[in-house]
Each structure stands twice: as C-alpha cells, then as structure tokens.
C-alpha atoms as a PDB file:
ATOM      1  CA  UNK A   1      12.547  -9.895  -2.078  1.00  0.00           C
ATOM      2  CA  UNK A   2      13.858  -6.318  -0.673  1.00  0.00           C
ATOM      3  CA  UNK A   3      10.860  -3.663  -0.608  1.00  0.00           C
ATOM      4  CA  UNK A   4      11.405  -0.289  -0.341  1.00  0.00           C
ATOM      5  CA  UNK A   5       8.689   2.159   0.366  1.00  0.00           C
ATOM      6  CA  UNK A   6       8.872   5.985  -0.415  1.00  0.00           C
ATOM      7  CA  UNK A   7       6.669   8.986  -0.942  1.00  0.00           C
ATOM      8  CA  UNK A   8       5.278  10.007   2.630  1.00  0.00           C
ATOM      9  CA  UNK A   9       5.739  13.582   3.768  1.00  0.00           C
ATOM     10  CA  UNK A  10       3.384  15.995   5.700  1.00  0.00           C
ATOM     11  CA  UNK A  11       0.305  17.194   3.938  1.00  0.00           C
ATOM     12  CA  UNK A  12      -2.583  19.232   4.625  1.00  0.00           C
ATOM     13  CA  UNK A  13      -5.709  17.600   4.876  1.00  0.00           C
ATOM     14  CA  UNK A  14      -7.541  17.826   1.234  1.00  0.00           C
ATOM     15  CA  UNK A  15      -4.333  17.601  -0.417  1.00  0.00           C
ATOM     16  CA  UNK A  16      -2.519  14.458  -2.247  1.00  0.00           C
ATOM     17  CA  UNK A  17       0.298  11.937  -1.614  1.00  0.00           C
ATOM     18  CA  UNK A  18       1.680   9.244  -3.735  1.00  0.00           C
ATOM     19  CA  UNK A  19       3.679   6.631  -2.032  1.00  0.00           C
ATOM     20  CA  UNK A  20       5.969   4.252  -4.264  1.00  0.00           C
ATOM     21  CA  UNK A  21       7.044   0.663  -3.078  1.00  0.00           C
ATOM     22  CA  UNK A  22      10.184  -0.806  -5.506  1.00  0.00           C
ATOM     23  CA  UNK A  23      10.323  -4.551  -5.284  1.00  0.00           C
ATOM     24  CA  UNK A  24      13.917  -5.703  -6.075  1.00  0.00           C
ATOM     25  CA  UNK A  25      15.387  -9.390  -5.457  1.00  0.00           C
ATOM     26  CA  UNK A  26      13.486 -11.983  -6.194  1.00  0.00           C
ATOM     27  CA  UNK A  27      10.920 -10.393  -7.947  1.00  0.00           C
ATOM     28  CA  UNK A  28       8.172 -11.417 -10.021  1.00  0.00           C
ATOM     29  CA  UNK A  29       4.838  -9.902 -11.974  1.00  0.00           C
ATOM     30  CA  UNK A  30       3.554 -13.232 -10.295  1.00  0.00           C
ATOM     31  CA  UNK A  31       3.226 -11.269  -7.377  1.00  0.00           C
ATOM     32  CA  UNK A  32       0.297  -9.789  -5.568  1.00  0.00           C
ATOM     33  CA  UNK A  33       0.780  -6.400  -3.805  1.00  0.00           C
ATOM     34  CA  UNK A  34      -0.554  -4.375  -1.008  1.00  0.00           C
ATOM     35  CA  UNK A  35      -0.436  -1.707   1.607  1.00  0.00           C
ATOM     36  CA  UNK A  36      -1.269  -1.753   4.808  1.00  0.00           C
ATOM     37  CA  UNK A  37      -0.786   0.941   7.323  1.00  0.00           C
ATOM     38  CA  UNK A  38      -0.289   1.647  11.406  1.00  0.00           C
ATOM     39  CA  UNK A  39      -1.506   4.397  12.884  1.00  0.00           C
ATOM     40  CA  UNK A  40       0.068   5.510  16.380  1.00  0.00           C
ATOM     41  CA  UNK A  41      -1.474   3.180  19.163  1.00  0.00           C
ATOM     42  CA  UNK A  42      -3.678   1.603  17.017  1.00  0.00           C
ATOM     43  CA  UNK A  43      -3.264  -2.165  15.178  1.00  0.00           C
ATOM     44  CA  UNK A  44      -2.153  -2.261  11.474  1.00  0.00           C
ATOM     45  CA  UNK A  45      -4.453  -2.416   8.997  1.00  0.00           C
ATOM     46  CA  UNK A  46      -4.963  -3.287   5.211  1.00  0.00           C
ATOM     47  CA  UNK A  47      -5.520  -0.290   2.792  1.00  0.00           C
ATOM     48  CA  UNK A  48      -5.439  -1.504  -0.788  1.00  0.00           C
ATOM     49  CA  UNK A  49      -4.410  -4.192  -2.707  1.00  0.00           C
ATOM     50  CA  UNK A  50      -3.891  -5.165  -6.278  1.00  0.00           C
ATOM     51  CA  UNK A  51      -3.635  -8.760  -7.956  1.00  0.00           C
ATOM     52  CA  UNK A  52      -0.836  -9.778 -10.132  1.00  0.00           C
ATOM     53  CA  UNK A  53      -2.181  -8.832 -13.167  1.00  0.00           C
ATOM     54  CA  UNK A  54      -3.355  -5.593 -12.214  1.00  0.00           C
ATOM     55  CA  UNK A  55      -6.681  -6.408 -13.134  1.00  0.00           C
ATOM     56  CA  UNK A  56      -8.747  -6.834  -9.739  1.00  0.00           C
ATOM     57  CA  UNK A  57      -7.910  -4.723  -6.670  1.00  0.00           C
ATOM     58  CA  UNK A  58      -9.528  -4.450  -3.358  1.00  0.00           C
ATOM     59  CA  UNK A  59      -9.808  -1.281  -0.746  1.00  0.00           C
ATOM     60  CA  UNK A  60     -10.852  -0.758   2.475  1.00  0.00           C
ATOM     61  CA  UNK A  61     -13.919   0.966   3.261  1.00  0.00           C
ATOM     62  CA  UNK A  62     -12.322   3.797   4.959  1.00  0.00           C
ATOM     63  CA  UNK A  63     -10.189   4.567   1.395  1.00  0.00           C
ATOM     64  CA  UNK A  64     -12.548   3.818  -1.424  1.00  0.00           C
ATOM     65  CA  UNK A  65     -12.995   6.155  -3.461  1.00  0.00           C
ATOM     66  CA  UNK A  66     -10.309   8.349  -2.585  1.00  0.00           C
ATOM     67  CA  UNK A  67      -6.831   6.486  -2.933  1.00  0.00           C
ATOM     68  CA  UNK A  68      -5.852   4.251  -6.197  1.00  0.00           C
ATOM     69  CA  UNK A  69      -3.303   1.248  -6.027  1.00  0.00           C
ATOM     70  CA  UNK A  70      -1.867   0.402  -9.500  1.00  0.00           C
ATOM     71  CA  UNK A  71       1.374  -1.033 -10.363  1.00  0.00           C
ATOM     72  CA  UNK A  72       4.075  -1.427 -12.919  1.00  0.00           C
ATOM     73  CA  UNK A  73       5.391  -4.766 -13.334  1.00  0.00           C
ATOM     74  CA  UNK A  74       8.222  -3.327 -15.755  1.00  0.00           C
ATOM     75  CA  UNK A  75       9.706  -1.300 -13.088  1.00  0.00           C
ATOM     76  CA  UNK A  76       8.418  -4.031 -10.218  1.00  0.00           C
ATOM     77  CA  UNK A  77       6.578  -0.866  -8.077  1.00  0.00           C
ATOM     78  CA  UNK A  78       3.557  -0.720  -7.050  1.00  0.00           C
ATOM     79  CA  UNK A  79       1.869   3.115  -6.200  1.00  0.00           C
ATOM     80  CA  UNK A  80      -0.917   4.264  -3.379  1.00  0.00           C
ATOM     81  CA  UNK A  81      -2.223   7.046  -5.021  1.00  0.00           C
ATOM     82  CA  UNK A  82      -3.956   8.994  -2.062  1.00  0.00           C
ATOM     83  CA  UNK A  83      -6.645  12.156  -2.558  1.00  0.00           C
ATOM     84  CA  UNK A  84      -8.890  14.004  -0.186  1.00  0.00           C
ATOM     85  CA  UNK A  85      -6.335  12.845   2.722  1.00  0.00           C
ATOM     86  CA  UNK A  86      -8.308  13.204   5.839  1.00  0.00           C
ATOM     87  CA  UNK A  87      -6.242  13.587   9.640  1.00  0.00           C
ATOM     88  CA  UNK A  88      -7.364   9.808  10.136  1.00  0.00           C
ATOM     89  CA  UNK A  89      -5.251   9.085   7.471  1.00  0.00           C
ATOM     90  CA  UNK A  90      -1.990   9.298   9.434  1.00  0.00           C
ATOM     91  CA  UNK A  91      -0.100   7.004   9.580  1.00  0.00           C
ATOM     92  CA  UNK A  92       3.534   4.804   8.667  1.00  0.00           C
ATOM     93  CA  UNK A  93       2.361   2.665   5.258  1.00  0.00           C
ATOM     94  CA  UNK A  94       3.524  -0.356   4.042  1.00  0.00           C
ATOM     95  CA  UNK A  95       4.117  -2.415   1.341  1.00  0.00           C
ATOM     96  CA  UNK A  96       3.871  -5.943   0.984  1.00  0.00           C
ATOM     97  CA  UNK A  97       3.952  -8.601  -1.664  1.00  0.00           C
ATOM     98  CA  UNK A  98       2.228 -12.000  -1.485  1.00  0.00           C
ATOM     99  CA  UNK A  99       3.848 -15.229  -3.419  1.00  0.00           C
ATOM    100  CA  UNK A 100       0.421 -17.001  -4.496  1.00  0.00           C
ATOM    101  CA  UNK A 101      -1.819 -15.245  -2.301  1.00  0.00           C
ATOM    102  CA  UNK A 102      -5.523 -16.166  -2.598  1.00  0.00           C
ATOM    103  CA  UNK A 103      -8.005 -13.314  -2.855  1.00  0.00           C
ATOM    104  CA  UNK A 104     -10.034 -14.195   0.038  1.00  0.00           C
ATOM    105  CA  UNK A 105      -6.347 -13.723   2.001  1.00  0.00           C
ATOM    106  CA  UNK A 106      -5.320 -10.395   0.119  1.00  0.00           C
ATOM    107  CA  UNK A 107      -7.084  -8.136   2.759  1.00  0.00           C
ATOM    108  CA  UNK A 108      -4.835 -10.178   5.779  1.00  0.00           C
ATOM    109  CA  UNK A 109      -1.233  -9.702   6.777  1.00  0.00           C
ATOM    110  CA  UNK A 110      -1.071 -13.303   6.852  1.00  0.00           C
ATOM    111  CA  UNK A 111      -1.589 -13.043   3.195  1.00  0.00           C
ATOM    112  CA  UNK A 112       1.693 -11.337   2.662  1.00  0.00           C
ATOM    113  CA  UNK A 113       5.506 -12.798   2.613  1.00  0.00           C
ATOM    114  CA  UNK A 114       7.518 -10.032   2.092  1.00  0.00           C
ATOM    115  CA  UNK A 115       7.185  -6.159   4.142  1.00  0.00           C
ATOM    116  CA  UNK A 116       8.844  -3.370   3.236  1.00  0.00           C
ATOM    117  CA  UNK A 117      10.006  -0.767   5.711  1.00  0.00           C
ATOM    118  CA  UNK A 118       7.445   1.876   5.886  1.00  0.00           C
ATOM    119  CA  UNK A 119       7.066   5.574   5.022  1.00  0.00           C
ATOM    120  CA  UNK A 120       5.192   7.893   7.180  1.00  0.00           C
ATOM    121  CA  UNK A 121       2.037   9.894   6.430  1.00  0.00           C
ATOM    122  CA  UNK A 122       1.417  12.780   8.694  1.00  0.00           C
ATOM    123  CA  UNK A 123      -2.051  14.669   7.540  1.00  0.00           C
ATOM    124  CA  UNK A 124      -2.755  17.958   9.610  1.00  0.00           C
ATOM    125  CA  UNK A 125      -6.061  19.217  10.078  1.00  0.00           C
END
C-alpha cells in the first residue's frame, strides 16, 4: 500500500486547510485510517482517526472540535479537514492505514502498517 499525502500549505491562524491522503496498491475499505503529525523537536503524535466503515472516529483532545477526518472508500482517500488552525498546529502530517487495527490501538503508531510521506502545515500567528 503506497500513501500519498497532499494539501499542506501556509495559513494564517483562524483560517482552514484540508489535507488529502490517496491510498493506492493494495488497498482495501477494510482499512482503518489516520493522521498523525510531528511538530519540529517534538515526538509525533496521533490527530484523528476513522474506522473502516466510516462510522466511529476518534480525535485528540488538542483537535476536537475543530478538524474532521472522513473518508471515501470509492476513491480510497481519506481527508483532515482542519478549522480555527491555531500556531500549535504546525506541523508535517501523516497518513497512515491500519490492516485490522483494534480500536483501543487506533490512537498508537503501532496501530498502523502503512505511512505515507507527509505534507507540511505551517500556521503563522
């Protein structure tokens, strides 16, 4: 499975982003999805993620409420859509997908098989 993350730029802070992942390969609606993200010095981290079915996703606390993870098994992407970006927000994202992955493992790396390459997100103040 080849993931390819897109969508980062340089935004204001207040203002909107939507990154894109595109699984191809391998790939499967079987598949859980998630983003993570790395901010400079600092150890990567989970953001969202979204079961196979699209019906349960999870956030971290430092996103909920302002970014949306959704997918499109037809077109085997998954989206971050992110609002009210803050400067903490910067960062390189990415995308993962986990082969069976239990929920209590969705918010761990270990939980993931495949990484895309990242995308940055720079959020000025």
């Amino acid at each position: 499975v080849q993931l390819q993350a897109s969508g980062g730029g340089l935004v204001q802070a207040g203002g909107s982003l939507r990154l894109s992942c595109a699984a191809s390969g391998r790939t499967s609606s079987s598949y859980n999805m998630g983003w993570f993200r790395q901010a400079p010095g600092k150890e990567r981290e989970f953001v969202a993620a979204i079961r196979r079915s699209g019906g349960s996703t999870l956030y971290a606390d430092s996103v909920k409420g302002r970014f949306t993870i959704s997918r499109d098994n037809s077109k085997n992407t998954v989206y971050l859509q992110m609002n009210s970006l803050k400067p903490e927000d910067t960062a390189v994202y990415y995308c993962a997908v986990g082969v069976g992955t239990i929920l209590s493992m969705m918010r761990l790396q270990q939980g993931y098989d495949y990484w895309g390459q990242g995308t940055l997100v720079t959020v000025s103040s």
